[in-house]
C-alpha atoms as a PDB file:
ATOM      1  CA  UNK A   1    -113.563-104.612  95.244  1.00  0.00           C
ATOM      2  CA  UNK A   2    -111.132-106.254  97.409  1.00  0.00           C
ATOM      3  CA  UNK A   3    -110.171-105.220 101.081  1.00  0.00           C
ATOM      4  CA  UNK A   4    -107.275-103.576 101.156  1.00  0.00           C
ATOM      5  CA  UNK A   5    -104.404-104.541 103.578  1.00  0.00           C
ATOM      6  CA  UNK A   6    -103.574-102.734 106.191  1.00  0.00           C
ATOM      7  CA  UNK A   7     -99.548-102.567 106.680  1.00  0.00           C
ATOM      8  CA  UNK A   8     -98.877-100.940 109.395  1.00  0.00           C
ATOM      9  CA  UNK A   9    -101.590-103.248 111.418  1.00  0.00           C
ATOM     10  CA  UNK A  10     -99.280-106.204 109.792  1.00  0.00           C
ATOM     11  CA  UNK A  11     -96.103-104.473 110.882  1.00  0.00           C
ATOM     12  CA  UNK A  12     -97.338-104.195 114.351  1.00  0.00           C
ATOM     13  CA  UNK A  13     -98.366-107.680 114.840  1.00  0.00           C
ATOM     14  CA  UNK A  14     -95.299-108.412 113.456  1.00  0.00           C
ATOM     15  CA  UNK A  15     -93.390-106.733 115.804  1.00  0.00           C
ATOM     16  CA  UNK A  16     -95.179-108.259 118.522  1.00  0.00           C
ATOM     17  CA  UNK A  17     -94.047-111.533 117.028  1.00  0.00           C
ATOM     18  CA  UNK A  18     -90.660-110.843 117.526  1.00  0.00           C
ATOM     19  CA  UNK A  19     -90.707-109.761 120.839  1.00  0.00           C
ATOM     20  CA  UNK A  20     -92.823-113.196 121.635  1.00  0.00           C
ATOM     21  CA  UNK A  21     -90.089-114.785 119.784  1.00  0.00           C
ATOM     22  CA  UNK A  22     -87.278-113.291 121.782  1.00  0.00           C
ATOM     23  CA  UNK A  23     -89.047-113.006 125.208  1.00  0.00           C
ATOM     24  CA  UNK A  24     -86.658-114.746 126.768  1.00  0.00           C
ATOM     25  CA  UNK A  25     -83.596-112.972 126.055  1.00  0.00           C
ATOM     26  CA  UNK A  26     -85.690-109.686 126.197  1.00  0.00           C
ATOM     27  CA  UNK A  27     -85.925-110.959 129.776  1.00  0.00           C
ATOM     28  CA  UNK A  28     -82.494-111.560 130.505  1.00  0.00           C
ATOM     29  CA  UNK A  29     -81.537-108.395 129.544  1.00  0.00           C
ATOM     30  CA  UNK A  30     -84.395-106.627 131.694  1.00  0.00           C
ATOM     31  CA  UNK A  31     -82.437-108.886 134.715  1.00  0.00           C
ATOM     32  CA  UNK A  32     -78.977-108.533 133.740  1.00  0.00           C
ATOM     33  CA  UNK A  33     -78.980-104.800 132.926  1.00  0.00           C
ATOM     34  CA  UNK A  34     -82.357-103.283 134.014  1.00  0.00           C
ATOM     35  CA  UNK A  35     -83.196-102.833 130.199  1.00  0.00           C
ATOM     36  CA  UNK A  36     -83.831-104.570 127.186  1.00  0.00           C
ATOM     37  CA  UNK A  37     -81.857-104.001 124.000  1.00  0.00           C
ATOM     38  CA  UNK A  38     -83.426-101.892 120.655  1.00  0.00           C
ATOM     39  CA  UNK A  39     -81.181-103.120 118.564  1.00  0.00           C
ATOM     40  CA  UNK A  40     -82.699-106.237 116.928  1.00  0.00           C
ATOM     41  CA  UNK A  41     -80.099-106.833 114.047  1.00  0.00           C
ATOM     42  CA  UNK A  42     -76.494-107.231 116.700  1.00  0.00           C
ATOM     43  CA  UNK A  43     -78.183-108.037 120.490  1.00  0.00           C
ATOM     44  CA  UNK A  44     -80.096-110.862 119.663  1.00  0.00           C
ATOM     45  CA  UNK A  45     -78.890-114.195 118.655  1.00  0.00           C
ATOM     46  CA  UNK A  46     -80.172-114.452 115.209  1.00  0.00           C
ATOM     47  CA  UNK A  47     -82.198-111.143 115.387  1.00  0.00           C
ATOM     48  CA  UNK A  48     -80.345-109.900 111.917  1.00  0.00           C
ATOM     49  CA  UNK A  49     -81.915-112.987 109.847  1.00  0.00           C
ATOM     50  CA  UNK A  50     -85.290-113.137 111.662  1.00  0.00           C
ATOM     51  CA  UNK A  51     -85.884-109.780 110.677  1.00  0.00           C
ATOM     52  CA  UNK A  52     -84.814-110.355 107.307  1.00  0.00           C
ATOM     53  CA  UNK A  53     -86.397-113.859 106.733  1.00  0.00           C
ATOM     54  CA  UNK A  54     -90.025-113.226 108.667  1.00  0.00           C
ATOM     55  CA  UNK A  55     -90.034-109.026 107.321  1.00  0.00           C
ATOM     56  CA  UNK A  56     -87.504-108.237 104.706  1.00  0.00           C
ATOM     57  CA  UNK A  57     -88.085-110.756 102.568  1.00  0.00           C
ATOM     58  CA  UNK A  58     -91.160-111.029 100.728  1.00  0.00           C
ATOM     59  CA  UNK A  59     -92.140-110.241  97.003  1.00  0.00           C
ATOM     60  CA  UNK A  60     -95.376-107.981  96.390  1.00  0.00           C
ATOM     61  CA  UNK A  61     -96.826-107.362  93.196  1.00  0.00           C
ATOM     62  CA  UNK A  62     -97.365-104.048  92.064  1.00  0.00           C
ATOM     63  CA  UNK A  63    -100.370-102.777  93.333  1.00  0.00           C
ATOM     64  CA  UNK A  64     -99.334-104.414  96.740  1.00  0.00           C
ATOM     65  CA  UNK A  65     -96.385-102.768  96.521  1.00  0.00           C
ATOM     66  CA  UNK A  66     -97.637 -99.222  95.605  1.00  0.00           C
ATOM     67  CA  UNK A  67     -99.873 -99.796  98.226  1.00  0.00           C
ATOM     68  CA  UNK A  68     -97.694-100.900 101.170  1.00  0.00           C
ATOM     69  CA  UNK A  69     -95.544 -97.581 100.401  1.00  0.00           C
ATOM     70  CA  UNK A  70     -98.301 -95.700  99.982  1.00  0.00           C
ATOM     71  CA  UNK A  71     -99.874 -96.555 103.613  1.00  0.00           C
ATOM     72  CA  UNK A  72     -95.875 -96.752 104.780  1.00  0.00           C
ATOM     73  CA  UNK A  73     -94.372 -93.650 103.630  1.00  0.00           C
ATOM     74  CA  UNK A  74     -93.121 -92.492 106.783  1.00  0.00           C
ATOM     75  CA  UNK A  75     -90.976 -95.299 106.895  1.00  0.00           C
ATOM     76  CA  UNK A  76     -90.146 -95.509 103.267  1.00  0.00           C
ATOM     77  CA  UNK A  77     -86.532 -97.054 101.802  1.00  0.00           C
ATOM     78  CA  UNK A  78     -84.812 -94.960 100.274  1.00  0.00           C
ATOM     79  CA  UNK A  79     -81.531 -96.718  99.777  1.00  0.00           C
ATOM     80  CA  UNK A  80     -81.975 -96.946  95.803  1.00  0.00           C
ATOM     81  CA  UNK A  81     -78.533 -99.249  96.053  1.00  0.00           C
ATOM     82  CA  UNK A  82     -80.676-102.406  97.217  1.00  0.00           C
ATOM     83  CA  UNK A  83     -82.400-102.344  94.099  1.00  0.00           C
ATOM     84  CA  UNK A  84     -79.937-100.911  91.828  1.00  0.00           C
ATOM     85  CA  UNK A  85     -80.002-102.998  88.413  1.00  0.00           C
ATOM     86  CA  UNK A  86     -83.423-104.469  89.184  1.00  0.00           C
ATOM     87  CA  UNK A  87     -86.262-104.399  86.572  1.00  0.00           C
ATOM     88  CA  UNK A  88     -88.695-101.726  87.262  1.00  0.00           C
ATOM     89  CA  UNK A  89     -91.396-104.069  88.896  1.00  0.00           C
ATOM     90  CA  UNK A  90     -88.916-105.924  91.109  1.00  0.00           C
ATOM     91  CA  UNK A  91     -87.019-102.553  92.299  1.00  0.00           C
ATOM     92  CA  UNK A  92     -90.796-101.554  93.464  1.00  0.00           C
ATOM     93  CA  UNK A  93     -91.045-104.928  95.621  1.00  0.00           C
ATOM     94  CA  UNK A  94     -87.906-104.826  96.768  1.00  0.00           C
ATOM     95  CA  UNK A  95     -88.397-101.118  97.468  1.00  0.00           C
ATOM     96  CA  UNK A  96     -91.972-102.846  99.222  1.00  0.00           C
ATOM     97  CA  UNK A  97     -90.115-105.380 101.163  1.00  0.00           C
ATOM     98  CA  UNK A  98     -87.258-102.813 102.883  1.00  0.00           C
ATOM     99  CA  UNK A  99     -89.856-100.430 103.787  1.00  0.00           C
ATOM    100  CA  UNK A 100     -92.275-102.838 105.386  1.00  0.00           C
ATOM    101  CA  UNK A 101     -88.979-103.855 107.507  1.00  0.00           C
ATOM    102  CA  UNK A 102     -88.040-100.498 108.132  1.00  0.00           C
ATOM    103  CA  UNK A 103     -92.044-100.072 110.000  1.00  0.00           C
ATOM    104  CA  UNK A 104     -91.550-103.574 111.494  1.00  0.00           C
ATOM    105  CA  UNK A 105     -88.172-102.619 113.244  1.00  0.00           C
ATOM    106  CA  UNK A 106     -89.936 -98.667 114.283  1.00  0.00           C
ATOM    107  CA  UNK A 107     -92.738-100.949 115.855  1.00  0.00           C
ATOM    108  CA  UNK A 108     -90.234-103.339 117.580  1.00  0.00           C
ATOM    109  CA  UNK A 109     -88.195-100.349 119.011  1.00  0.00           C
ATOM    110  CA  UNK A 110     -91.623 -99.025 120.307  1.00  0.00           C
ATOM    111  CA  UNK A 111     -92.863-102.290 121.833  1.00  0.00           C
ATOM    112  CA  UNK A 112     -89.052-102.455 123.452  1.00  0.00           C
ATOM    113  CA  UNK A 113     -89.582 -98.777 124.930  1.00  0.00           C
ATOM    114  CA  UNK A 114     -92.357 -99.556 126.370  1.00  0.00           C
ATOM    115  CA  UNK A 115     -91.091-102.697 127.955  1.00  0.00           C
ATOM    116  CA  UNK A 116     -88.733-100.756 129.076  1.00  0.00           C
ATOM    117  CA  UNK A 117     -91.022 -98.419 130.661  1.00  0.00           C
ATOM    118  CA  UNK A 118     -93.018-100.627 132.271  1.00  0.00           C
ATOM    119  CA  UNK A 119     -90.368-102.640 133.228  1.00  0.00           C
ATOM    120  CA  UNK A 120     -88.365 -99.946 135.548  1.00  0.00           C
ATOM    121  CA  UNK A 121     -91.417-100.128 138.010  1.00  0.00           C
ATOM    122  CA  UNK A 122     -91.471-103.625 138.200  1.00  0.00           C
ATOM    123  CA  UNK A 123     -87.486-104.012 138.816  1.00  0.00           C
ATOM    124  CA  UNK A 124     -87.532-100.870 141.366  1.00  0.00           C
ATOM    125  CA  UNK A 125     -90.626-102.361 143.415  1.00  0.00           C
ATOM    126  CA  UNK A 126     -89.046-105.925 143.612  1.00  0.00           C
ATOM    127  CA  UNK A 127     -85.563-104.152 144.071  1.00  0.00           C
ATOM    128  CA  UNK A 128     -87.240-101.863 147.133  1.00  0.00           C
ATOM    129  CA  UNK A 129     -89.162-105.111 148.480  1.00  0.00           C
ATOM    130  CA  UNK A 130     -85.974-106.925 148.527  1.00  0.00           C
ATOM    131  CA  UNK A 131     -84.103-104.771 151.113  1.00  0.00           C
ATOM    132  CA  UNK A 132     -86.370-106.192 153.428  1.00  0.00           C
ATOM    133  CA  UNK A 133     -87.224-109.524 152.696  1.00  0.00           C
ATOM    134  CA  UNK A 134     -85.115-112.659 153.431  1.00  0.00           C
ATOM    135  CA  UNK A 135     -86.069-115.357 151.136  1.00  0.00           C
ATOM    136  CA  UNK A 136     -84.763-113.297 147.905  1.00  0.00           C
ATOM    137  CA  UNK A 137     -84.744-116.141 145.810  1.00  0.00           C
ATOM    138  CA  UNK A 138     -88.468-116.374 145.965  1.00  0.00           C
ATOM    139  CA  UNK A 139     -88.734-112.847 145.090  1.00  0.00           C
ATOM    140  CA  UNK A 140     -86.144-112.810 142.188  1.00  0.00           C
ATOM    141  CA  UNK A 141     -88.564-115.637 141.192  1.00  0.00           C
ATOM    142  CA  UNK A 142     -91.660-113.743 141.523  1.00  0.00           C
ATOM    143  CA  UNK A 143     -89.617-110.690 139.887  1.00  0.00           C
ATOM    144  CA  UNK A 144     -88.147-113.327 136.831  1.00  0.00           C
ATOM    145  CA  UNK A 145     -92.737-113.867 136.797  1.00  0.00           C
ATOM    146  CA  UNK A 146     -93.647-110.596 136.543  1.00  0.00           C
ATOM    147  CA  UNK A 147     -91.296-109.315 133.823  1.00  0.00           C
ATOM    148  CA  UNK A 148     -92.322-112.195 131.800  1.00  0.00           C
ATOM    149  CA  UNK A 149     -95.948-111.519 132.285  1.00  0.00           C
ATOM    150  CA  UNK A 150     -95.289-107.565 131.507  1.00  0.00           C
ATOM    151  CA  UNK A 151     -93.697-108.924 128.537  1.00  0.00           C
ATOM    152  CA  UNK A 152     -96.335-111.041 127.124  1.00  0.00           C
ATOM    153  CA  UNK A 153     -98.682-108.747 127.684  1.00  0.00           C
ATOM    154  CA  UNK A 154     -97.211-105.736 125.747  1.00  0.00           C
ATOM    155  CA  UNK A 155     -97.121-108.121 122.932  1.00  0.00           C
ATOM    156  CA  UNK A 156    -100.309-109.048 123.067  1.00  0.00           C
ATOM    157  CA  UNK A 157    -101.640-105.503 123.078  1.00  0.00           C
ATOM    158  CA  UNK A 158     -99.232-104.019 120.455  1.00  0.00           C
END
């Protein structure tokens, strides 16, 4: 018997991808407005076609399929128009292939809340420190450091 896959393992570390992937502008935002963006598809410069090209879409057979929306159904597509006039097996990867985005985005969003989270501390200890320090461009440096070491490591332990 063969070892199943485990998709929701895959959509995590695929998630984590993408925030390695847009770490930088995940970054900027943290700077520039004291949080980073959810919204993959319209705040990141390409974000729309990554997610489609890297998570959206991919052809499963069958029993993939069945599977991946078996150990996916909380996230399950449901949008019947994206597969509307497609053969049976093809409307079942294509049903496949949405849902496995639709877990990859709810992991994204989490790994973003949590960057988020962690991030506030960060930004109000630097923020606090800076009131009385007078070489502030070493500590936005040191701040810039920090947020892109918080990053990294939420995506490496998604």
């Amino acid at each position: 018997m063969t070892e199943t896959t485990n998709y929701l393992r895959e959509a995590a570390d695929d998630a984590a991808d993408t925030v390695r992937n847009f770490a930088d502008e995940i970054l900027e935002q943290l700077l520039d407005d004291g949080e980073a963006s959810d919204d993959l598809l319209n705040d990141y410069p390409n974000g729309d076609a990554w997610h489609h090209e890297c998570h959206v879409d991919k052809a499963y057979s069958l029993i993939d399929a069945a599977t991946l929306i078996d150990q996916l159904v909380d996230f399950e597509e449901t949008d019947s128009g994206l597969w509307q006039g497609q053969a049976p097996k093809e409307a079942i990867s294509t049903m496949a292939a949405f849902t496995y985005g639709n877990a990859v985005y709810n992991e994204w969003r989490e790994l973003i809340e949590k960057i988020n989270s962690e991030a506030g501390g960060i930004i109000s200890d630097f923020d606090e420190t800076a009131e009385e320090c007078d070489d502030t461009d070493a500590l936005e440096t040191d701040k810039r450091e920090a947020l892109r070491k918080m990053i990294g490591e939420v995506a490496d332990n998604a």
